[in-house]
PDB file of N, CA and C in Angstrom:
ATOM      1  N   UNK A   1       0.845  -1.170   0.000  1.00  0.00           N
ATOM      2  CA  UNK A   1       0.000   0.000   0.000  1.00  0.00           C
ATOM      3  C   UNK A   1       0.894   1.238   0.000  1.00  0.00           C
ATOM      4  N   UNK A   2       0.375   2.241  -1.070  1.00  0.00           N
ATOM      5  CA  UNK A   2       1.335   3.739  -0.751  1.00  0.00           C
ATOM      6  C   UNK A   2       0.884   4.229  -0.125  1.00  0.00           C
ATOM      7  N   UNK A   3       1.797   5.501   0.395  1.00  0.00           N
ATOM      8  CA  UNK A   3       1.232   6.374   1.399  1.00  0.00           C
ATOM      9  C   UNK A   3       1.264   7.893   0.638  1.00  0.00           C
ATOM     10  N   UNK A   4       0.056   9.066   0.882  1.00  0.00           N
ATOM     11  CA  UNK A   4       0.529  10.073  -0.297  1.00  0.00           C
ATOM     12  C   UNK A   4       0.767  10.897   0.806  1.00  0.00           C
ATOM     13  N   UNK A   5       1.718  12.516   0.399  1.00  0.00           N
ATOM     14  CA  UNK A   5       2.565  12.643   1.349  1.00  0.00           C
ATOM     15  C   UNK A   5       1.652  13.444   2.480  1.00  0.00           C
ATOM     16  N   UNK A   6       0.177  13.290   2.343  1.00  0.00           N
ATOM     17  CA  UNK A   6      -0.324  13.854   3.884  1.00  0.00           C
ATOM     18  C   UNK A   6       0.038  12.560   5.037  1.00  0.00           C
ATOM     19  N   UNK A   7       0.129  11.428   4.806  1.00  0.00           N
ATOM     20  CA  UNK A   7       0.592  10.352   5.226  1.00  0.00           C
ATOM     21  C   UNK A   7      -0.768   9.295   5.408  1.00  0.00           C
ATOM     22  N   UNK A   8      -1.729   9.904   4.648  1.00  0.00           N
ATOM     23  CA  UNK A   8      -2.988   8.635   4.169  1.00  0.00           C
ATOM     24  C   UNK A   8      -2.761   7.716   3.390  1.00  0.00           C
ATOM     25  N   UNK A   9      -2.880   6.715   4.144  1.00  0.00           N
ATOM     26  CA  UNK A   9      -2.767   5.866   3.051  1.00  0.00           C
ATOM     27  C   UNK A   9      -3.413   5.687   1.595  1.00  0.00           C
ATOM     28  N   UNK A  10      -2.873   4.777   0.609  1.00  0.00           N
ATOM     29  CA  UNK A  10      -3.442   4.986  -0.751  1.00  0.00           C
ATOM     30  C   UNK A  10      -5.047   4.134  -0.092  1.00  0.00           C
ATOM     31  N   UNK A  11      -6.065   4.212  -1.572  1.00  0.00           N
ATOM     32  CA  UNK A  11      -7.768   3.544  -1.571  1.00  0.00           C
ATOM     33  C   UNK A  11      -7.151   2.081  -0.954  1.00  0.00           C
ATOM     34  N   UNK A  12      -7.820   1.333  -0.729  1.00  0.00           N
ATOM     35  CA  UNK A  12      -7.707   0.105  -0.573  1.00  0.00           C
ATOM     36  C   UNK A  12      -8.766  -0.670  -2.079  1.00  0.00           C
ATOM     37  N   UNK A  13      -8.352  -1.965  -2.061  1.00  0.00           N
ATOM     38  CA  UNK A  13      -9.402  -2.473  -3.488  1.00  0.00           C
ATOM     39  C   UNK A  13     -10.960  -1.822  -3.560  1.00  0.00           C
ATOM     40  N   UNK A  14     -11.587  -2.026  -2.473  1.00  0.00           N
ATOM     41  CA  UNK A  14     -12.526  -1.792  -2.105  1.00  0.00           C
ATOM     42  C   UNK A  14     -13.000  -0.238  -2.462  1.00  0.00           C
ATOM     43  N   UNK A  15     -12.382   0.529  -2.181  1.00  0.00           N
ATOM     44  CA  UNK A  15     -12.851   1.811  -1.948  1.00  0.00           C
ATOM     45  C   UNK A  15     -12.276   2.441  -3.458  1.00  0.00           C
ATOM     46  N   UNK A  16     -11.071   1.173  -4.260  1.00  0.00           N
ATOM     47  CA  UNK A  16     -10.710   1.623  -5.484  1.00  0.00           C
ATOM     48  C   UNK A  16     -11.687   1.781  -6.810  1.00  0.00           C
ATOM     49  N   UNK A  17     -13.268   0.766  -5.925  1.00  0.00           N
ATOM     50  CA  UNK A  17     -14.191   1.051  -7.286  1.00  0.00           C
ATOM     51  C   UNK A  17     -15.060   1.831  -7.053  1.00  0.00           C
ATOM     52  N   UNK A  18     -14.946   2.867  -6.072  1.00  0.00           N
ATOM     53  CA  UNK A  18     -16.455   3.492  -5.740  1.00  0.00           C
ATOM     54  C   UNK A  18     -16.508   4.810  -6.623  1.00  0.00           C
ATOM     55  N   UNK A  19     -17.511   5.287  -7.008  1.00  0.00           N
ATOM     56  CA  UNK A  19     -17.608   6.188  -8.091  1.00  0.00           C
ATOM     57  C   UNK A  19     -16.355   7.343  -7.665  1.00  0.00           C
ATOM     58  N   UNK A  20     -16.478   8.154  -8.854  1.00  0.00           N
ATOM     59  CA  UNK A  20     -14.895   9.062  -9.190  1.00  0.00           C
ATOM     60  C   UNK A  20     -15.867   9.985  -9.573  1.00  0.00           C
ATOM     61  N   UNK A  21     -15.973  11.437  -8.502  1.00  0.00           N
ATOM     62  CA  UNK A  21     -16.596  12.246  -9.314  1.00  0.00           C
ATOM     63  C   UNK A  21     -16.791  13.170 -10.532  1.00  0.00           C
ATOM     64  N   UNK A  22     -15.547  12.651 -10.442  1.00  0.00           N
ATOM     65  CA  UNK A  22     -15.135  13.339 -12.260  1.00  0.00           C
ATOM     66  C   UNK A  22     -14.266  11.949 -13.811  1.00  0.00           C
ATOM     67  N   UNK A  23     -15.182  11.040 -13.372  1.00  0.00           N
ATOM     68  CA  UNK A  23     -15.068  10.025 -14.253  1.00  0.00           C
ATOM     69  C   UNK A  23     -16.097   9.669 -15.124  1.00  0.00           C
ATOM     70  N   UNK A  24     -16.277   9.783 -16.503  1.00  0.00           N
ATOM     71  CA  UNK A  24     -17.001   9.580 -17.564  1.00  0.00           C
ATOM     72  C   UNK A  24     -17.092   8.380 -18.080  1.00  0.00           C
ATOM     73  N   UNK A  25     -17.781   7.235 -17.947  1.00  0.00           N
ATOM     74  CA  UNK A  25     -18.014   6.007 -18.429  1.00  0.00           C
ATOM     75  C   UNK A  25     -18.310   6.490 -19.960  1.00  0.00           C
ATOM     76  N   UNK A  26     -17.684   5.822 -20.692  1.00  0.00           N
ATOM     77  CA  UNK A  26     -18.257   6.004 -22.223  1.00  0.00           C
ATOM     78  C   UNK A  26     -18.480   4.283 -22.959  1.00  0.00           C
ATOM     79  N   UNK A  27     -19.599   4.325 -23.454  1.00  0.00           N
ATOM     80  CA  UNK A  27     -20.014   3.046 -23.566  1.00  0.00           C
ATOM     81  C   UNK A  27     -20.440   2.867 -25.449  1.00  0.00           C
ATOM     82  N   UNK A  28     -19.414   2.101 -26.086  1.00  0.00           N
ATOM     83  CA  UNK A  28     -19.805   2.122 -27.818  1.00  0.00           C
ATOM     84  C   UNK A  28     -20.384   0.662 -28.088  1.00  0.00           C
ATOM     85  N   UNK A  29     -21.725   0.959 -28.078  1.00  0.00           N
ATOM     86  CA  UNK A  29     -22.177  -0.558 -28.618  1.00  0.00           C
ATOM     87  C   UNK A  29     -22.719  -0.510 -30.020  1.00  0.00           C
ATOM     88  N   UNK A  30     -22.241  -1.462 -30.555  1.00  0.00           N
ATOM     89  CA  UNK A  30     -22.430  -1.366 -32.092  1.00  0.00           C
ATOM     90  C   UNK A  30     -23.502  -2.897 -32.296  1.00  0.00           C
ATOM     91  N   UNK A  31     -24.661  -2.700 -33.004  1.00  0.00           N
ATOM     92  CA  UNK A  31     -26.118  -3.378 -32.920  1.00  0.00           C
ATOM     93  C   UNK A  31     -26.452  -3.430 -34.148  1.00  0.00           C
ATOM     94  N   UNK A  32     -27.656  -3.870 -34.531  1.00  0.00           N
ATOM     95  CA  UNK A  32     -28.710  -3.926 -35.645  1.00  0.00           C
ATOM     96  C   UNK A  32     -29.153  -2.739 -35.827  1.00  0.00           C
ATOM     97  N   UNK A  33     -29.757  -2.414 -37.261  1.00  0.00           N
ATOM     98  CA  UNK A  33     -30.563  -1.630 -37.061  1.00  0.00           C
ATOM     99  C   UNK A  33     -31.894  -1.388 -37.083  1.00  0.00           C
ATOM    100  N   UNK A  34     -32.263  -1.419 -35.671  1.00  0.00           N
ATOM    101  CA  UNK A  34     -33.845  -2.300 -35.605  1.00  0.00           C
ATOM    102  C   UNK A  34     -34.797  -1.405 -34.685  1.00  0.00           C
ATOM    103  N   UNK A  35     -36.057  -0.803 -34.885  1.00  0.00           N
ATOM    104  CA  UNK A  35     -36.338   0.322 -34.427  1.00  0.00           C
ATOM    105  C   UNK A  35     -36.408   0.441 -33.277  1.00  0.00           C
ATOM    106  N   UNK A  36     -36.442  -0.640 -32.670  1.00  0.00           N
ATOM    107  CA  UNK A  36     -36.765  -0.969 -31.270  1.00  0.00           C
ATOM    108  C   UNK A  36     -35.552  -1.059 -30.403  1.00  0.00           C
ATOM    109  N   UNK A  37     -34.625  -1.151 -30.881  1.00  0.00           N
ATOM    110  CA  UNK A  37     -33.380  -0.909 -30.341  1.00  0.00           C
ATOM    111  C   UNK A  37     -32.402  -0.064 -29.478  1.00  0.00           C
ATOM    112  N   UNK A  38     -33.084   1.095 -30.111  1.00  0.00           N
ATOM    113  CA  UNK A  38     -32.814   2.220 -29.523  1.00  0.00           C
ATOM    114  C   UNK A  38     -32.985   2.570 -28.041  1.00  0.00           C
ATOM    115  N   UNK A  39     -34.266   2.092 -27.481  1.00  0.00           N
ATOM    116  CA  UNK A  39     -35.305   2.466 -26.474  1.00  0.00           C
ATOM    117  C   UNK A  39     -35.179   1.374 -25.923  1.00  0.00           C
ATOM    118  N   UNK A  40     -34.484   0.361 -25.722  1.00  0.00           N
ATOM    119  CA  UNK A  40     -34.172  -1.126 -25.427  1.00  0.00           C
ATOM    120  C   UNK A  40     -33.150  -0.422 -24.390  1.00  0.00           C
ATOM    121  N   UNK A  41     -32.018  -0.065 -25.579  1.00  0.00           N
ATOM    122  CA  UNK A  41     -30.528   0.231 -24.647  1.00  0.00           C
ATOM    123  C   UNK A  41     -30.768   1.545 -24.276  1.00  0.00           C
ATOM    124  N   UNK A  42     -31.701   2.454 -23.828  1.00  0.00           N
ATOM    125  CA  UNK A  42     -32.089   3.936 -23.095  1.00  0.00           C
ATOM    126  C   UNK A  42     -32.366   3.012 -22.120  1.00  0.00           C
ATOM    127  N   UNK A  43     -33.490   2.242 -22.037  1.00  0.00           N
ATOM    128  CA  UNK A  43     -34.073   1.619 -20.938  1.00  0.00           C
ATOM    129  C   UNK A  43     -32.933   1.112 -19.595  1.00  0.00           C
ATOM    130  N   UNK A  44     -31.879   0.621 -19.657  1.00  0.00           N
ATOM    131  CA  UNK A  44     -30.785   0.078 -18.900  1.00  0.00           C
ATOM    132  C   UNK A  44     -30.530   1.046 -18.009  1.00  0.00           C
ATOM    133  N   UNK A  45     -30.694   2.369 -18.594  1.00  0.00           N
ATOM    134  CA  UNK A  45     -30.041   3.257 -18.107  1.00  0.00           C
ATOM    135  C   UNK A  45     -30.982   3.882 -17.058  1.00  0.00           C
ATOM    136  N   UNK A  46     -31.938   3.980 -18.090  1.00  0.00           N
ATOM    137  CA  UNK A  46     -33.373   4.729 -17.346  1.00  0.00           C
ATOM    138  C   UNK A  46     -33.821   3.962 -15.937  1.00  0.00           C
ATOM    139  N   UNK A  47     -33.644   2.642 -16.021  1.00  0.00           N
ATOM    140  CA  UNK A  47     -34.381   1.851 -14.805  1.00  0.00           C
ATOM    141  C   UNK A  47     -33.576   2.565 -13.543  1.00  0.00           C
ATOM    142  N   UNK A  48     -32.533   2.704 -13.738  1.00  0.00           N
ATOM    143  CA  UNK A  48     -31.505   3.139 -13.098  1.00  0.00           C
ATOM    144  C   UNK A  48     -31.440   4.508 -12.646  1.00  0.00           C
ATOM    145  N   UNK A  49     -32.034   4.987 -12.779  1.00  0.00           N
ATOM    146  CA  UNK A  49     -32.183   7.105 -12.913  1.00  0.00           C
ATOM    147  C   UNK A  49     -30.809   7.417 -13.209  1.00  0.00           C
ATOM    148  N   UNK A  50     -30.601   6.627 -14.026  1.00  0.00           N
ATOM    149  CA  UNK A  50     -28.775   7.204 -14.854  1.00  0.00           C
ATOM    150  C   UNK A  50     -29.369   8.164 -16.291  1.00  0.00           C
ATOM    151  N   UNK A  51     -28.939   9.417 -16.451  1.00  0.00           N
ATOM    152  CA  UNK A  51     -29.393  10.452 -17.143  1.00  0.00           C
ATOM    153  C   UNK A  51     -28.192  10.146 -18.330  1.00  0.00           C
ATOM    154  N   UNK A  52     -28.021   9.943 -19.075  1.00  0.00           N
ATOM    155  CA  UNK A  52     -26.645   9.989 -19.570  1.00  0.00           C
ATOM    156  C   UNK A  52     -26.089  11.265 -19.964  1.00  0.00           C
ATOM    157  N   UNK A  53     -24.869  11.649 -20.247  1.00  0.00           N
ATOM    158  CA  UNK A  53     -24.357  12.769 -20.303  1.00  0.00           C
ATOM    159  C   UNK A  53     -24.286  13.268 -22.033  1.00  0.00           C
ATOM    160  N   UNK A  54     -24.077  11.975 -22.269  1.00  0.00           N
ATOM    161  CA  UNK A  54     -23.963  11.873 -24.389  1.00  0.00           C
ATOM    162  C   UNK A  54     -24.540  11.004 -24.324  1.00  0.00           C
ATOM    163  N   UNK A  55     -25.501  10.934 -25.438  1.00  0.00           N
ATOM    164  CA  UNK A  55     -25.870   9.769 -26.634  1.00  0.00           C
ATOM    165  C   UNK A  55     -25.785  10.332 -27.558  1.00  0.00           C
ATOM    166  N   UNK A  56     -25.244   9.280 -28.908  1.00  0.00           N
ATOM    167  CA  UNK A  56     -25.304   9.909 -29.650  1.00  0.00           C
ATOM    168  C   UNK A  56     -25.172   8.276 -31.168  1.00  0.00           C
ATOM    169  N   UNK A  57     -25.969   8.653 -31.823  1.00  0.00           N
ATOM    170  CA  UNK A  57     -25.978   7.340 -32.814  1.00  0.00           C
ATOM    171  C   UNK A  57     -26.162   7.289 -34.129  1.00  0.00           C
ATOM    172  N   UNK A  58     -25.519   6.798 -35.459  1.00  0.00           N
ATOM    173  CA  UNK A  58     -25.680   6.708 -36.381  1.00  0.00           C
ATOM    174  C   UNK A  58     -25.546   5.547 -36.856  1.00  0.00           C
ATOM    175  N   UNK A  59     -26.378   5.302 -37.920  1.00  0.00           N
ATOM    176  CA  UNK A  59     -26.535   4.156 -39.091  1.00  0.00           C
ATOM    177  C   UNK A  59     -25.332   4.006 -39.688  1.00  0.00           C
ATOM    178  N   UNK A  60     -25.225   2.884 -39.720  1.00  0.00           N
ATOM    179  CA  UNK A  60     -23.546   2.504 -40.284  1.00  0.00           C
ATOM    180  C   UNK A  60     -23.440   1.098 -41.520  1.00  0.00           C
ATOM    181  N   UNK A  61     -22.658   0.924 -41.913  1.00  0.00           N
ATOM    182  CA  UNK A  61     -22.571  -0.282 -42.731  1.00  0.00           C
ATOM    183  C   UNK A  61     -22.938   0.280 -44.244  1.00  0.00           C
ATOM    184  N   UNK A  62     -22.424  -0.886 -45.110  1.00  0.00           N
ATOM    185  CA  UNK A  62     -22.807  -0.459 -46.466  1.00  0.00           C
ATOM    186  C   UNK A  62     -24.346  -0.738 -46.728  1.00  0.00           C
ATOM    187  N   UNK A  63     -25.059  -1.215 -46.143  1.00  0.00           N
ATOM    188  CA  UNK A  63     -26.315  -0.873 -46.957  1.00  0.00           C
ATOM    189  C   UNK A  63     -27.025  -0.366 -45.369  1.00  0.00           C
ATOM    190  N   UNK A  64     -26.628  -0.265 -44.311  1.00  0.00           N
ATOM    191  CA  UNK A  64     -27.074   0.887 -43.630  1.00  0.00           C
ATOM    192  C   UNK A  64     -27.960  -0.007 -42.638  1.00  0.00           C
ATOM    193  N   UNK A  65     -27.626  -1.291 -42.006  1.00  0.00           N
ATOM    194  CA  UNK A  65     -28.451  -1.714 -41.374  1.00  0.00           C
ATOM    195  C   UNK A  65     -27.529  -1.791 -39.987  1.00  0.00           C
ATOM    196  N   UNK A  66     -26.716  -1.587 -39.552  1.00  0.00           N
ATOM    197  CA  UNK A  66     -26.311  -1.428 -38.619  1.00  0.00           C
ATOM    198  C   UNK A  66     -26.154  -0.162 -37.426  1.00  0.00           C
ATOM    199  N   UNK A  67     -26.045  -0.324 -36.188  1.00  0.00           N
ATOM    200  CA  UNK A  67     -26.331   1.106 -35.311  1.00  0.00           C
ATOM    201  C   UNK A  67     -25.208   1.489 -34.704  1.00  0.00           C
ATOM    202  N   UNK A  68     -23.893   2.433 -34.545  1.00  0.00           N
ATOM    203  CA  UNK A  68     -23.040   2.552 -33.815  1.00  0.00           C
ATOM    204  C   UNK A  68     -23.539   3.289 -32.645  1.00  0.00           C
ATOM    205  N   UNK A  69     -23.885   3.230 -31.703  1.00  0.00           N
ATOM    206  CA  UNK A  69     -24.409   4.134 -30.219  1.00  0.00           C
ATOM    207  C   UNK A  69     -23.659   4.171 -29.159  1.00  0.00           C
ATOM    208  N   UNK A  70     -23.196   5.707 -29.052  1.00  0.00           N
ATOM    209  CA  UNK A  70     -22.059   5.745 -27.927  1.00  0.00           C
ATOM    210  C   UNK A  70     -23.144   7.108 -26.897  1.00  0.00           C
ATOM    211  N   UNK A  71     -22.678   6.300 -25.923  1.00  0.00           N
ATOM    212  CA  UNK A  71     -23.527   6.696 -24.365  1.00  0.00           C
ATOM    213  C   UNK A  71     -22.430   7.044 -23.630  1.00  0.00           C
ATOM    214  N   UNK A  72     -22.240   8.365 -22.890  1.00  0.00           N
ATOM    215  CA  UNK A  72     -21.488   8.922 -21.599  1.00  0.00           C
ATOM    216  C   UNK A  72     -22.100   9.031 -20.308  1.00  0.00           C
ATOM    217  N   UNK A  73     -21.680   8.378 -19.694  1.00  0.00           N
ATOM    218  CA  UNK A  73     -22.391   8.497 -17.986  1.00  0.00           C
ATOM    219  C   UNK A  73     -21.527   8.836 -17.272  1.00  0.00           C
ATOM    220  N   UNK A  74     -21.370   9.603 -16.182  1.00  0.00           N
ATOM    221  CA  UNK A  74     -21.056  10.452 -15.406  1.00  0.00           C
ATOM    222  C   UNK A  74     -21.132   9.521 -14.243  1.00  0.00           C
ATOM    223  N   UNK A  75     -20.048   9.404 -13.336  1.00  0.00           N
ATOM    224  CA  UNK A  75     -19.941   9.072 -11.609  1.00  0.00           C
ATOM    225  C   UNK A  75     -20.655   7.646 -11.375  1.00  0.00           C
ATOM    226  N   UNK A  76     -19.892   6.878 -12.454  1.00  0.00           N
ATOM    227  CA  UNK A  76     -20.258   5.186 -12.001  1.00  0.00           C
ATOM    228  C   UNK A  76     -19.192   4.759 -11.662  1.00  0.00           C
ATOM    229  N   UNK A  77     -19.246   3.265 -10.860  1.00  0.00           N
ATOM    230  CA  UNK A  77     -17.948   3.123 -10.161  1.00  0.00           C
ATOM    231  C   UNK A  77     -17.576   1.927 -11.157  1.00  0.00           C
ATOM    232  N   UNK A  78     -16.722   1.511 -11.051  1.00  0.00           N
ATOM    233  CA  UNK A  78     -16.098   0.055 -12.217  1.00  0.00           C
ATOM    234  C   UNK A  78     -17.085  -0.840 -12.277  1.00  0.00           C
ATOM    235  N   UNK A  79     -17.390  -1.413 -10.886  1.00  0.00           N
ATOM    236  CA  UNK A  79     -17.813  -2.451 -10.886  1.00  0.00           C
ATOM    237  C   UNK A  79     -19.748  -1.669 -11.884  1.00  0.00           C
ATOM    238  N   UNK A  80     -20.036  -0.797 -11.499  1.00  0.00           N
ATOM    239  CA  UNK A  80     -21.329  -0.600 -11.732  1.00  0.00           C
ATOM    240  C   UNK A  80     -21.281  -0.462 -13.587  1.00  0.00           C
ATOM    241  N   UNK A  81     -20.322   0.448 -14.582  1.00  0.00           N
ATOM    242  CA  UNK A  81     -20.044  -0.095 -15.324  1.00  0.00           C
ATOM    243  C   UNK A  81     -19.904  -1.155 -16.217  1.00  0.00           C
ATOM    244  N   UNK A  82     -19.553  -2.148 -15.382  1.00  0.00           N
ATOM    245  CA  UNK A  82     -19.133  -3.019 -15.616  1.00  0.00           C
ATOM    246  C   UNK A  82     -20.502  -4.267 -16.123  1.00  0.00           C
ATOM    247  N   UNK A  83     -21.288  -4.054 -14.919  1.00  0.00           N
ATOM    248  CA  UNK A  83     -22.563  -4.495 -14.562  1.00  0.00           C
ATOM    249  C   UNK A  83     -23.544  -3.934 -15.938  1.00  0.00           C
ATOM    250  N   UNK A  84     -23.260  -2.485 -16.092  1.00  0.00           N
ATOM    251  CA  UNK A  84     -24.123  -2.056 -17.275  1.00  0.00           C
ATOM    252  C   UNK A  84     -24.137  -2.442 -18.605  1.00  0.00           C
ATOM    253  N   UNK A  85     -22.534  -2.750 -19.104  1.00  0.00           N
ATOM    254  CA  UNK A  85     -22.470  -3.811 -20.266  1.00  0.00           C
ATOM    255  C   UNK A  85     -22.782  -5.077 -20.140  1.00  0.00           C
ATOM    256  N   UNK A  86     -22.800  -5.756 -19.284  1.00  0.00           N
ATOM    257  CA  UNK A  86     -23.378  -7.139 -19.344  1.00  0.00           C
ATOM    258  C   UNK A  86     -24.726  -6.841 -19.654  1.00  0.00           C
ATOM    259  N   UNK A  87     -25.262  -5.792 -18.743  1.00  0.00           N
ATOM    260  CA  UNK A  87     -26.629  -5.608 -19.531  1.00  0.00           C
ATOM    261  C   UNK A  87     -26.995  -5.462 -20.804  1.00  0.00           C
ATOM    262  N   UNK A  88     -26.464  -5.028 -21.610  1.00  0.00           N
ATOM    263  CA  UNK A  88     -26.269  -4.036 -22.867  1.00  0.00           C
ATOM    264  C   UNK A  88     -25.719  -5.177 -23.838  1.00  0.00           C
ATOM    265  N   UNK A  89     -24.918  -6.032 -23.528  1.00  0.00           N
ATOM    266  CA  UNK A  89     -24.762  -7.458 -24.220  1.00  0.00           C
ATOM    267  C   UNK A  89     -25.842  -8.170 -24.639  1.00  0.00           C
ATOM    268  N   UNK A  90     -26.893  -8.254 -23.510  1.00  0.00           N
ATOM    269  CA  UNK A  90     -27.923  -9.396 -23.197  1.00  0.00           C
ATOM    270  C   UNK A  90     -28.926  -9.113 -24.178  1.00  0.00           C
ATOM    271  N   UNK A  91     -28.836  -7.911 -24.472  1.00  0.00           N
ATOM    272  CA  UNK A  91     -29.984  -7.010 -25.047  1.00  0.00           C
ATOM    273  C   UNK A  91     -29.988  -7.670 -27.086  1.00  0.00           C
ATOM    274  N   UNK A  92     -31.222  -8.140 -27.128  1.00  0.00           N
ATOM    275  CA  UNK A  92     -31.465  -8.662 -28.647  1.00  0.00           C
ATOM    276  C   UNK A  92     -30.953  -7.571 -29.626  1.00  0.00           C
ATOM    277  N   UNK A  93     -29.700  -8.145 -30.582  1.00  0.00           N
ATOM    278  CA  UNK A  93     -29.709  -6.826 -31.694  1.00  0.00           C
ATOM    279  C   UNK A  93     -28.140  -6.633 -31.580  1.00  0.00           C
ATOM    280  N   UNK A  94     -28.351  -6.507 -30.112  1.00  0.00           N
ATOM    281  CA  UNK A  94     -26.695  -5.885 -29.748  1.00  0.00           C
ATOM    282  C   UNK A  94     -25.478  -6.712 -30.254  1.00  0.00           C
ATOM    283  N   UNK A  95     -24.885  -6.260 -31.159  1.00  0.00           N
ATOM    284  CA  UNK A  95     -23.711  -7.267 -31.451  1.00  0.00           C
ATOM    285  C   UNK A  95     -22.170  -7.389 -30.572  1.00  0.00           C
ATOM    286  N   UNK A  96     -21.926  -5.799 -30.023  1.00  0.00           N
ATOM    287  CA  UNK A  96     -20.557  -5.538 -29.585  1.00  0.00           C
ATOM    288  C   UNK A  96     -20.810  -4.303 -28.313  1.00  0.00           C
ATOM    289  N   UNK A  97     -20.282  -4.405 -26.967  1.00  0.00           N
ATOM    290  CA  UNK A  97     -20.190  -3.338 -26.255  1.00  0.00           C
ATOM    291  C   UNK A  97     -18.983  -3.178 -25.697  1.00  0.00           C
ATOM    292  N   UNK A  98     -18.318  -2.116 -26.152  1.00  0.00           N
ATOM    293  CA  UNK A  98     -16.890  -1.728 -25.252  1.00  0.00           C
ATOM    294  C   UNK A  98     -16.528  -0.530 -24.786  1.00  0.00           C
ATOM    295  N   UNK A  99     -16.415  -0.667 -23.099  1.00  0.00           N
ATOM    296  CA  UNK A  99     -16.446   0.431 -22.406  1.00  0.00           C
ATOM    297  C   UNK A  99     -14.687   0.714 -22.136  1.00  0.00           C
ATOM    298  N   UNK A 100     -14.899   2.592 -21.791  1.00  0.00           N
ATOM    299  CA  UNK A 100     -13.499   2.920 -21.508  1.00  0.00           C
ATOM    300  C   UNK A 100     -13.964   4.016 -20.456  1.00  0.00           C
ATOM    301  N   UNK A 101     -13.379   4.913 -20.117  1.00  0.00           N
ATOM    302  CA  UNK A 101     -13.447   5.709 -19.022  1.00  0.00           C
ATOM    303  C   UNK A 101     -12.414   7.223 -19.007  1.00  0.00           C
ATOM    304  N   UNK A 102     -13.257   8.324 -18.408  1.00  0.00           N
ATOM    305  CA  UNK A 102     -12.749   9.384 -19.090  1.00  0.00           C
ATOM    306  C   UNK A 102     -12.500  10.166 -17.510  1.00  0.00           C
ATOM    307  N   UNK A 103     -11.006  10.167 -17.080  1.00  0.00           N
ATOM    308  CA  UNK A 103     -11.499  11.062 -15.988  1.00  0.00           C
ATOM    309  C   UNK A 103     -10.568  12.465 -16.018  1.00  0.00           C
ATOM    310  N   UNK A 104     -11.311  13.120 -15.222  1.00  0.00           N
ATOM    311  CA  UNK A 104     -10.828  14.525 -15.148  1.00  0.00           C
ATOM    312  C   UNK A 104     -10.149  15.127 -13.951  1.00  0.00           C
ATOM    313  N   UNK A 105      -9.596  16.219 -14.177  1.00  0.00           N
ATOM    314  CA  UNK A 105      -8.998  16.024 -12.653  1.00  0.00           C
ATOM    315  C   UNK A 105      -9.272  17.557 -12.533  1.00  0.00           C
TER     316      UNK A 105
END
C-alpha cells in the first residue's frame, strides 16, 4: 500500500471502485438496425435514474443496417459499469459493447 505525502494511506481495493466524481463512463455498442433498439438500450439506463451525459448514434454499414451508439455516464464506479455492459450485451440486436473511461482532474 502507498502512502501520499499527507501520510494517508493509498484507496484500498474496495474503496478503489467506488464512483470518481469526475469520471465519464463512455459506452460504444455497435447493434442492428432495428427500431426498437434504440429504447431497449435507453431503458438500462433509465431503470436506473442514470441520465446519460452523451448519446449519440448513427446508421452505419454499407447498406445501412447497422447502429453505432455511444452513451457517456457520469460518476459510475467500475464495478457498476461493468454491470451495465453485461446488460447491454444481453440485449437482442446488440452485437458488440466496449467500455473505456474518461477522468478529469
Amino acid at each position: 500500500m502507498r502512502a501520499d505525502p499527507s501520510g494517508a494511506a493509498a484507496p484500498s481495493q474496495a474503496t478503489a471502485s467506488a464512483p470518481h466524481p469526475h469520471r465519464v463512463t463512455c459506452f460504444a455498442i455497435r447493434a442492428c438496425a432495428d427500431p426498437g433498439l434504440m429504447p431497449r438500450v435507453l431503458e438500462v439506463f433509465a431503470k436506473r435514474s442514470l441520465t446519460p451525459e452523451r448519446w449519440h448514434a448513427d446508421r452505419m454499414g454499407p447498406e445501412r443496417d447497422e447502429l453505432a451508439i455511444d452513451v457517456q455516464v457520469a460518476d459510475l464506479s467500475q464495478h457498476e459499469s461493468a454491470f451495465l455492459a453485461r446488460l447491454l450485451r444481453q440485449i437482442w440486436g446488440v452485437e458488440a459493447v466496449l467500455t473505456s473511461d474518461k477522468d478529469f482532474a
